[in-house]
C-alpha atoms as a PDB file:
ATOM      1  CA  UNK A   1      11.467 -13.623  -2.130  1.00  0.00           C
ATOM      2  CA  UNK A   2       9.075 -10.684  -1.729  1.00  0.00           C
ATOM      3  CA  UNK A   3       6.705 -11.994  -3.596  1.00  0.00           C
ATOM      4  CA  UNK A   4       7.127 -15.242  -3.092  1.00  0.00           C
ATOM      5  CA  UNK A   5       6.147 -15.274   0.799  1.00  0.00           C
ATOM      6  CA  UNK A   6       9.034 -15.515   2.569  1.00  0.00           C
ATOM      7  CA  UNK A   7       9.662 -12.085   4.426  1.00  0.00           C
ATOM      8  CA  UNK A   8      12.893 -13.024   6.255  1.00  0.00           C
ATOM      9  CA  UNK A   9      14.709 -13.782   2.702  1.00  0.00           C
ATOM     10  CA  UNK A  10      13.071 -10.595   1.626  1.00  0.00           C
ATOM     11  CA  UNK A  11      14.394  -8.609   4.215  1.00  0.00           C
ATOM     12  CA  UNK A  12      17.696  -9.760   4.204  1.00  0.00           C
ATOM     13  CA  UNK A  13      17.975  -9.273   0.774  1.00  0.00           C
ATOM     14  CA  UNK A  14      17.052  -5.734   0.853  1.00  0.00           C
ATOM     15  CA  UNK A  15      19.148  -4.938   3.397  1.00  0.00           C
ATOM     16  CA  UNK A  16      21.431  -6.190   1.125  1.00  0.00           C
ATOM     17  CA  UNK A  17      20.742  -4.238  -1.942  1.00  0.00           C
ATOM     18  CA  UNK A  18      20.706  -1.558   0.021  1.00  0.00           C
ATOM     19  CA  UNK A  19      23.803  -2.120   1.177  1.00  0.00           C
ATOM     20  CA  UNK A  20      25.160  -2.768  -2.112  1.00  0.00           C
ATOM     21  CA  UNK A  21      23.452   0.585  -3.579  1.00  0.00           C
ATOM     22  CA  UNK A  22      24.773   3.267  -1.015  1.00  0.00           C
ATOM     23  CA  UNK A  23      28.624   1.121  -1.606  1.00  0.00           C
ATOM     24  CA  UNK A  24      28.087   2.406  -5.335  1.00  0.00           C
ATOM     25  CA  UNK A  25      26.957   5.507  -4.433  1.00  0.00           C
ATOM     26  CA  UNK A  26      23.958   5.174  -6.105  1.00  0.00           C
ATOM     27  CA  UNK A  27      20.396   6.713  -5.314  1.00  0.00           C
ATOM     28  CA  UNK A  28      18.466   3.578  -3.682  1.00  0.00           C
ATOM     29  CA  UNK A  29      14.968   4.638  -4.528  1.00  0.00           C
ATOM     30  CA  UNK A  30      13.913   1.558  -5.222  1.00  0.00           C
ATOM     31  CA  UNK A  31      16.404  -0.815  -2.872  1.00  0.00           C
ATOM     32  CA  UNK A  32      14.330   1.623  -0.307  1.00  0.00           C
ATOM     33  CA  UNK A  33      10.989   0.492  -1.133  1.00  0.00           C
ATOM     34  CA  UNK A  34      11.114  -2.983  -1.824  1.00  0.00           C
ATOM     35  CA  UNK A  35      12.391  -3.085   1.945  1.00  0.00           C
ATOM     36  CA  UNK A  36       9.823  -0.918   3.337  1.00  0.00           C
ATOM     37  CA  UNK A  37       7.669  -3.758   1.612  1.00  0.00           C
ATOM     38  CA  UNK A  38       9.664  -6.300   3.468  1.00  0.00           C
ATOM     39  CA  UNK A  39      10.129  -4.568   6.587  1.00  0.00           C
ATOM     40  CA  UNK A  40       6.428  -4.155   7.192  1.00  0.00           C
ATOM     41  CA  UNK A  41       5.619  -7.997   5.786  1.00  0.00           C
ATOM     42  CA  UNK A  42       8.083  -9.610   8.260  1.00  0.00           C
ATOM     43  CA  UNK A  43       5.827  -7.779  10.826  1.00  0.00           C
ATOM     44  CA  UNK A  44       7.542  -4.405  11.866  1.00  0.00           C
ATOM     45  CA  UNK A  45       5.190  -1.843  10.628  1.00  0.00           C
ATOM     46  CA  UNK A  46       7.583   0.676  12.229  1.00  0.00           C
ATOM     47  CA  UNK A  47      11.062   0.401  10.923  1.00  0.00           C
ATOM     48  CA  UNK A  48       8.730   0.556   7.656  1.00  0.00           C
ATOM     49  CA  UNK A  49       7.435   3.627   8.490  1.00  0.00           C
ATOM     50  CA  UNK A  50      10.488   5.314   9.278  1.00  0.00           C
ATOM     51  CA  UNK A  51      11.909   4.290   6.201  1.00  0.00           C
ATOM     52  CA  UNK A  52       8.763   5.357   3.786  1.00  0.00           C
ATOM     53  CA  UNK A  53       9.325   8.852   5.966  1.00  0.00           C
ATOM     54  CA  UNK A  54      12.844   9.456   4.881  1.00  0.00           C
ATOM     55  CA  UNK A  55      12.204   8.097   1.485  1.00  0.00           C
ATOM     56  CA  UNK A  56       9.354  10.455   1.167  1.00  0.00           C
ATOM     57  CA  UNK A  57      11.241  13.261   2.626  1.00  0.00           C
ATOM     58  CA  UNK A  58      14.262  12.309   0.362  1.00  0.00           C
ATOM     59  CA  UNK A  59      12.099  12.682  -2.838  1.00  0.00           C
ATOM     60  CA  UNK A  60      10.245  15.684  -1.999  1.00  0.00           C
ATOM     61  CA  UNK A  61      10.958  18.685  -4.518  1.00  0.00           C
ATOM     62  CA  UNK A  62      12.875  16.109  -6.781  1.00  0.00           C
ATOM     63  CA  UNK A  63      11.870  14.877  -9.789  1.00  0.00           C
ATOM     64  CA  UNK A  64      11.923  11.495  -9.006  1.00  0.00           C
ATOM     65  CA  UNK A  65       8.263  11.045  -9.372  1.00  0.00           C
ATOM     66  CA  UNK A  66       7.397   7.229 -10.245  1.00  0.00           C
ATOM     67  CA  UNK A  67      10.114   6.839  -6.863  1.00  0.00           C
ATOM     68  CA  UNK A  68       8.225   9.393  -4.517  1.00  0.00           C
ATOM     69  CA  UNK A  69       4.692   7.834  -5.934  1.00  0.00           C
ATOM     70  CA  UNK A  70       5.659   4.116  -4.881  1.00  0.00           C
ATOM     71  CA  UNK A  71       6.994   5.504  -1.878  1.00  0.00           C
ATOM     72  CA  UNK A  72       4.075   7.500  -0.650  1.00  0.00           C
ATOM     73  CA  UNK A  73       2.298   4.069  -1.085  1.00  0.00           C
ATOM     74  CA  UNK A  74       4.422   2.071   1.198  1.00  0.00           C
ATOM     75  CA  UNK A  75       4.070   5.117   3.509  1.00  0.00           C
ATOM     76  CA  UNK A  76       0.523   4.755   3.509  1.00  0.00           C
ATOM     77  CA  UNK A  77       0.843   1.029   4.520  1.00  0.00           C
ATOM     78  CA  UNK A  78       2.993   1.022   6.993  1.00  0.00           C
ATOM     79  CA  UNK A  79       1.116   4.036   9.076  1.00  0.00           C
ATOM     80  CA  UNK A  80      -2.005   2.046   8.212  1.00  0.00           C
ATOM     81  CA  UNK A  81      -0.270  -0.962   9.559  1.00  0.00           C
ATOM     82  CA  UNK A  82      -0.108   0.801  13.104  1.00  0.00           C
ATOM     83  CA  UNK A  83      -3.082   1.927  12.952  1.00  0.00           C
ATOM     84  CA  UNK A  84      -2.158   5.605  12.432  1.00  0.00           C
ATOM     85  CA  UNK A  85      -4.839   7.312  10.340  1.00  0.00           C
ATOM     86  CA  UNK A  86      -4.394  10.943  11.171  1.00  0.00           C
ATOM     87  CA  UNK A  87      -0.643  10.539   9.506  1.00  0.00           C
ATOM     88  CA  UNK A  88      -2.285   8.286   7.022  1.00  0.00           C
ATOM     89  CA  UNK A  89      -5.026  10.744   5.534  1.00  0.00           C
ATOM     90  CA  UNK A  90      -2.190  13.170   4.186  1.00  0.00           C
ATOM     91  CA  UNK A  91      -0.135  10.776   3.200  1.00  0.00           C
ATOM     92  CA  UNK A  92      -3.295   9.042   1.202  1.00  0.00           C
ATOM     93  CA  UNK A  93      -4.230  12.170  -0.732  1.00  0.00           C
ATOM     94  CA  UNK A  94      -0.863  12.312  -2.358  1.00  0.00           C
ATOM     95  CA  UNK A  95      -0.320   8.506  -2.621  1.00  0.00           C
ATOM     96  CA  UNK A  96      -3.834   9.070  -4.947  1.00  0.00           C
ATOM     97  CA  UNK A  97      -2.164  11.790  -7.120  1.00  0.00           C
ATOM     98  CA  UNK A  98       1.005  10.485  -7.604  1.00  0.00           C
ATOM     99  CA  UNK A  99      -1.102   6.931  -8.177  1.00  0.00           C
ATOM    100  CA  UNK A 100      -3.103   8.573 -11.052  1.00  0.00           C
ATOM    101  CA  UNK A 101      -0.082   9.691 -12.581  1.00  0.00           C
ATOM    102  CA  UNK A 102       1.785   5.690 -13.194  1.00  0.00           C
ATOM    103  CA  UNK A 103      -1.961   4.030 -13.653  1.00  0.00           C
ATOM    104  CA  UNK A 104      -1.481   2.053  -9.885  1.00  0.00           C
ATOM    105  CA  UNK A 105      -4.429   3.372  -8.783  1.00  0.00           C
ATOM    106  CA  UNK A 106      -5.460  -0.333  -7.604  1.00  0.00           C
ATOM    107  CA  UNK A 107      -2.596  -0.662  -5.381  1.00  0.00           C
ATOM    108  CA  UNK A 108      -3.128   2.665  -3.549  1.00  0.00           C
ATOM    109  CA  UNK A 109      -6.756   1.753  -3.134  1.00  0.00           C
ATOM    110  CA  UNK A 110      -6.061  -1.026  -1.379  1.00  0.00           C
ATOM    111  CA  UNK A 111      -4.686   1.015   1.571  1.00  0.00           C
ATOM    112  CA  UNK A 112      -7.793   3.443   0.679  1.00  0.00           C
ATOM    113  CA  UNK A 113     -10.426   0.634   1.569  1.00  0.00           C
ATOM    114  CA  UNK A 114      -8.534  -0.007   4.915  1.00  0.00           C
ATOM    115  CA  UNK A 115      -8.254   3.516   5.885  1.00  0.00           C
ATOM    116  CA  UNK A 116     -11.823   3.749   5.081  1.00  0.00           C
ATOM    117  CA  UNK A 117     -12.649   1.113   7.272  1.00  0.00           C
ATOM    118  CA  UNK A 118     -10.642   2.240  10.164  1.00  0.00           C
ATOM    119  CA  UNK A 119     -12.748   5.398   9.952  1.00  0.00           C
ATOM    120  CA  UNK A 120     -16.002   3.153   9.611  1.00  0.00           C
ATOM    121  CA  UNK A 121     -16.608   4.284   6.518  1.00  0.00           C
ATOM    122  CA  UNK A 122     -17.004   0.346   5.722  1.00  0.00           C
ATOM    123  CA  UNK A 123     -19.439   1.528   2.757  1.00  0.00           C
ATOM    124  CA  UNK A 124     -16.538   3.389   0.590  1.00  0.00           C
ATOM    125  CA  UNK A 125     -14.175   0.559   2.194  1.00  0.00           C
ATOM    126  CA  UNK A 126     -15.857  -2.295  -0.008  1.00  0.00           C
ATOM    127  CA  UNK A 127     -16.252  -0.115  -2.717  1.00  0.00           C
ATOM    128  CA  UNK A 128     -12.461   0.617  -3.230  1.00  0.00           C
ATOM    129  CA  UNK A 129     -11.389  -3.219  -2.045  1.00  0.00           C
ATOM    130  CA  UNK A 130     -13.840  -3.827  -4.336  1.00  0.00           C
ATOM    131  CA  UNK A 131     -12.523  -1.679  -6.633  1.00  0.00           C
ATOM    132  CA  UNK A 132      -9.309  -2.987  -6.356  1.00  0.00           C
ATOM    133  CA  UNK A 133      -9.445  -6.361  -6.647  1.00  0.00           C
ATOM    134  CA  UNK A 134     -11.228  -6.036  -9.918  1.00  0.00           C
ATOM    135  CA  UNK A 135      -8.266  -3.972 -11.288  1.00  0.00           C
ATOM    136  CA  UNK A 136      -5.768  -6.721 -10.301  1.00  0.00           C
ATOM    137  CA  UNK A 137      -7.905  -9.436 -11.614  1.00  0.00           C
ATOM    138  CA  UNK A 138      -8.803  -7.552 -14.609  1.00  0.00           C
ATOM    139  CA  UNK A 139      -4.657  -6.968 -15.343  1.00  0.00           C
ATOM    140  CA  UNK A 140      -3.960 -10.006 -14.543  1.00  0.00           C
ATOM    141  CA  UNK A 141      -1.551  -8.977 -11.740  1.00  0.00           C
ATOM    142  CA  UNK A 142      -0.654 -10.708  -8.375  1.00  0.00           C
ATOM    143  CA  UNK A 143      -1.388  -8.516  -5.039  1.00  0.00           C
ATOM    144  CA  UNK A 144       1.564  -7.992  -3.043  1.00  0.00           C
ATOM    145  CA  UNK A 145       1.315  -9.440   0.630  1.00  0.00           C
ATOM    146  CA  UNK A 146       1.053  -6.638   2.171  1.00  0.00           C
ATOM    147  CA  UNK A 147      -1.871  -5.108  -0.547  1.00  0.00           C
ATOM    148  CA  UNK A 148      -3.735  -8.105  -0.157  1.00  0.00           C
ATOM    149  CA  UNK A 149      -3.183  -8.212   3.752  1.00  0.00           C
ATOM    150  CA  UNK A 150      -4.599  -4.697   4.280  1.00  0.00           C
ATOM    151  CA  UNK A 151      -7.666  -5.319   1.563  1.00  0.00           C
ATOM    152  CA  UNK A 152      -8.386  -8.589   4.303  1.00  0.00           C
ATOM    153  CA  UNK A 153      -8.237  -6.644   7.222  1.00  0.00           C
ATOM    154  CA  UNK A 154     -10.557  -3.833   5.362  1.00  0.00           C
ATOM    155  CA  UNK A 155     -13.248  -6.684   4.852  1.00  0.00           C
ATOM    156  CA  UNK A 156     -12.957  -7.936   8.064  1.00  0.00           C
ATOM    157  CA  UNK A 157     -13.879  -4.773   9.468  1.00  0.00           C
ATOM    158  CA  UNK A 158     -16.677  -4.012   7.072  1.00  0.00           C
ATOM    159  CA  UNK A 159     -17.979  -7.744   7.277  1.00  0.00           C
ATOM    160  CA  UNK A 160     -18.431  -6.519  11.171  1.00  0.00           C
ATOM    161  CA  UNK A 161     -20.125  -3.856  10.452  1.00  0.00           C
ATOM    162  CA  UNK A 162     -22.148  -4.497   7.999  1.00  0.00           C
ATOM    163  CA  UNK A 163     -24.794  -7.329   6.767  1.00  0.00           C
ATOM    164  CA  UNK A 164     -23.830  -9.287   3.608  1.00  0.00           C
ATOM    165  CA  UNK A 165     -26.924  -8.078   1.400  1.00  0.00           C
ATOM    166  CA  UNK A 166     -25.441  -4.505   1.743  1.00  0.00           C
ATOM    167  CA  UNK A 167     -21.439  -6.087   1.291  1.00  0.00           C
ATOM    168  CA  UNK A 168     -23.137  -7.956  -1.991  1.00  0.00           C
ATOM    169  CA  UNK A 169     -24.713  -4.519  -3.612  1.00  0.00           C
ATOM    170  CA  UNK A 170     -21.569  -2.349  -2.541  1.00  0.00           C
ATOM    171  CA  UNK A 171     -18.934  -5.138  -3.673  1.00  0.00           C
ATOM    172  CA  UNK A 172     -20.676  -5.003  -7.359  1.00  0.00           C
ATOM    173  CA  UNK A 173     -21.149  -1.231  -7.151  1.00  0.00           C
ATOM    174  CA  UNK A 174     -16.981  -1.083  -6.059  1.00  0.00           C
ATOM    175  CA  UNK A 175     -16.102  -3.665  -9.249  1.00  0.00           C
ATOM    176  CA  UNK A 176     -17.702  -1.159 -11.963  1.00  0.00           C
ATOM    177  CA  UNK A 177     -15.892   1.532 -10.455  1.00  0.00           C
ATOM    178  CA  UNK A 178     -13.112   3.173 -12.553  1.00  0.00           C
ATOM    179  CA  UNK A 179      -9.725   5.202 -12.092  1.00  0.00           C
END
């Protein structure tokens, strides 16, 4: 359903798993972020937040690395989603490490280009959409909604700043770039 499109489906089948998770007494890690995915695509940035802030919290000191590195992620998008790039910029440096460490460097930069571009600095914003989009394309993978919704919103904001000679050299520059 996530990935499909359809965020109410999404969300009501997280809730769901989740539901189904804490009944077996189970660790949700991942029930947790698939539906701060779906919280934040069905439009409430917020309740996405606050979960990516207790998940984070949760996994902090554990051991549960690949969970805490997919959670600082969804973190990052759902601040970005509200616009909140103080929170975002420590939340961003360790969504990067803990990136490095699984190889998903191309879905944290995703949220990179838009926090980049929020801070108008649209130049390093193309670079890592850039960036980014050449990973996916080059793996073959499909951009989650919310990924590929924050990438948008990075271009929009650097197509408004900037003139498309500059977005040409700086998109080619960002596609050669490497993890």
């Amino acid at each position: 359903a996530r990935m499909g499109g359809d965020a109410a489906e999404a969300l009501r089948r997280g809730r769901r798993l989740l539901a189904l998770d804490r009944e077996r007494g189970s660790q949700p890690v991942i029930a947790i972020g698939n539906l701060i995915d779906a919280e934040l695509a069905a439009g409430d940035p917020a309740a996405a937040a606050r979960l990516g802030s207790e998940l984070v919290a949760s996994l902090s000191g554990t051991r549960h690395e690949y969970g805490i590195a997919f959670a600082r992620i969804n973190l990052l998008a759902a601040l970005l989603a509200q616009d909140d790039v103080a929170a975002a910029k420590g939340v961003a440096e360790a969504a990067w490490a803990s990136a490095a460490v699984f190889d998903v460097q191309h879905a944290a930069s995703a949220y990179l280009a838009l926090l980049c571009a929020l801070e108008g600095r649209c130049e390093a914003a193309v670079r890592l959409a850039a960036y980014s989009e050449a990973i996916y394309a080059a793996r073959g993978e499909a951009r989650e909604r919310n990924e590929a919704e924050a990438t948008g919103r990075a271009w929009s904001l650097a197509r408004a700043a900037l003139d498309d000679a500059t977005i040409a050299r700086l998109r080619a520059e960002g596609a050669t770039l490497r993890d």
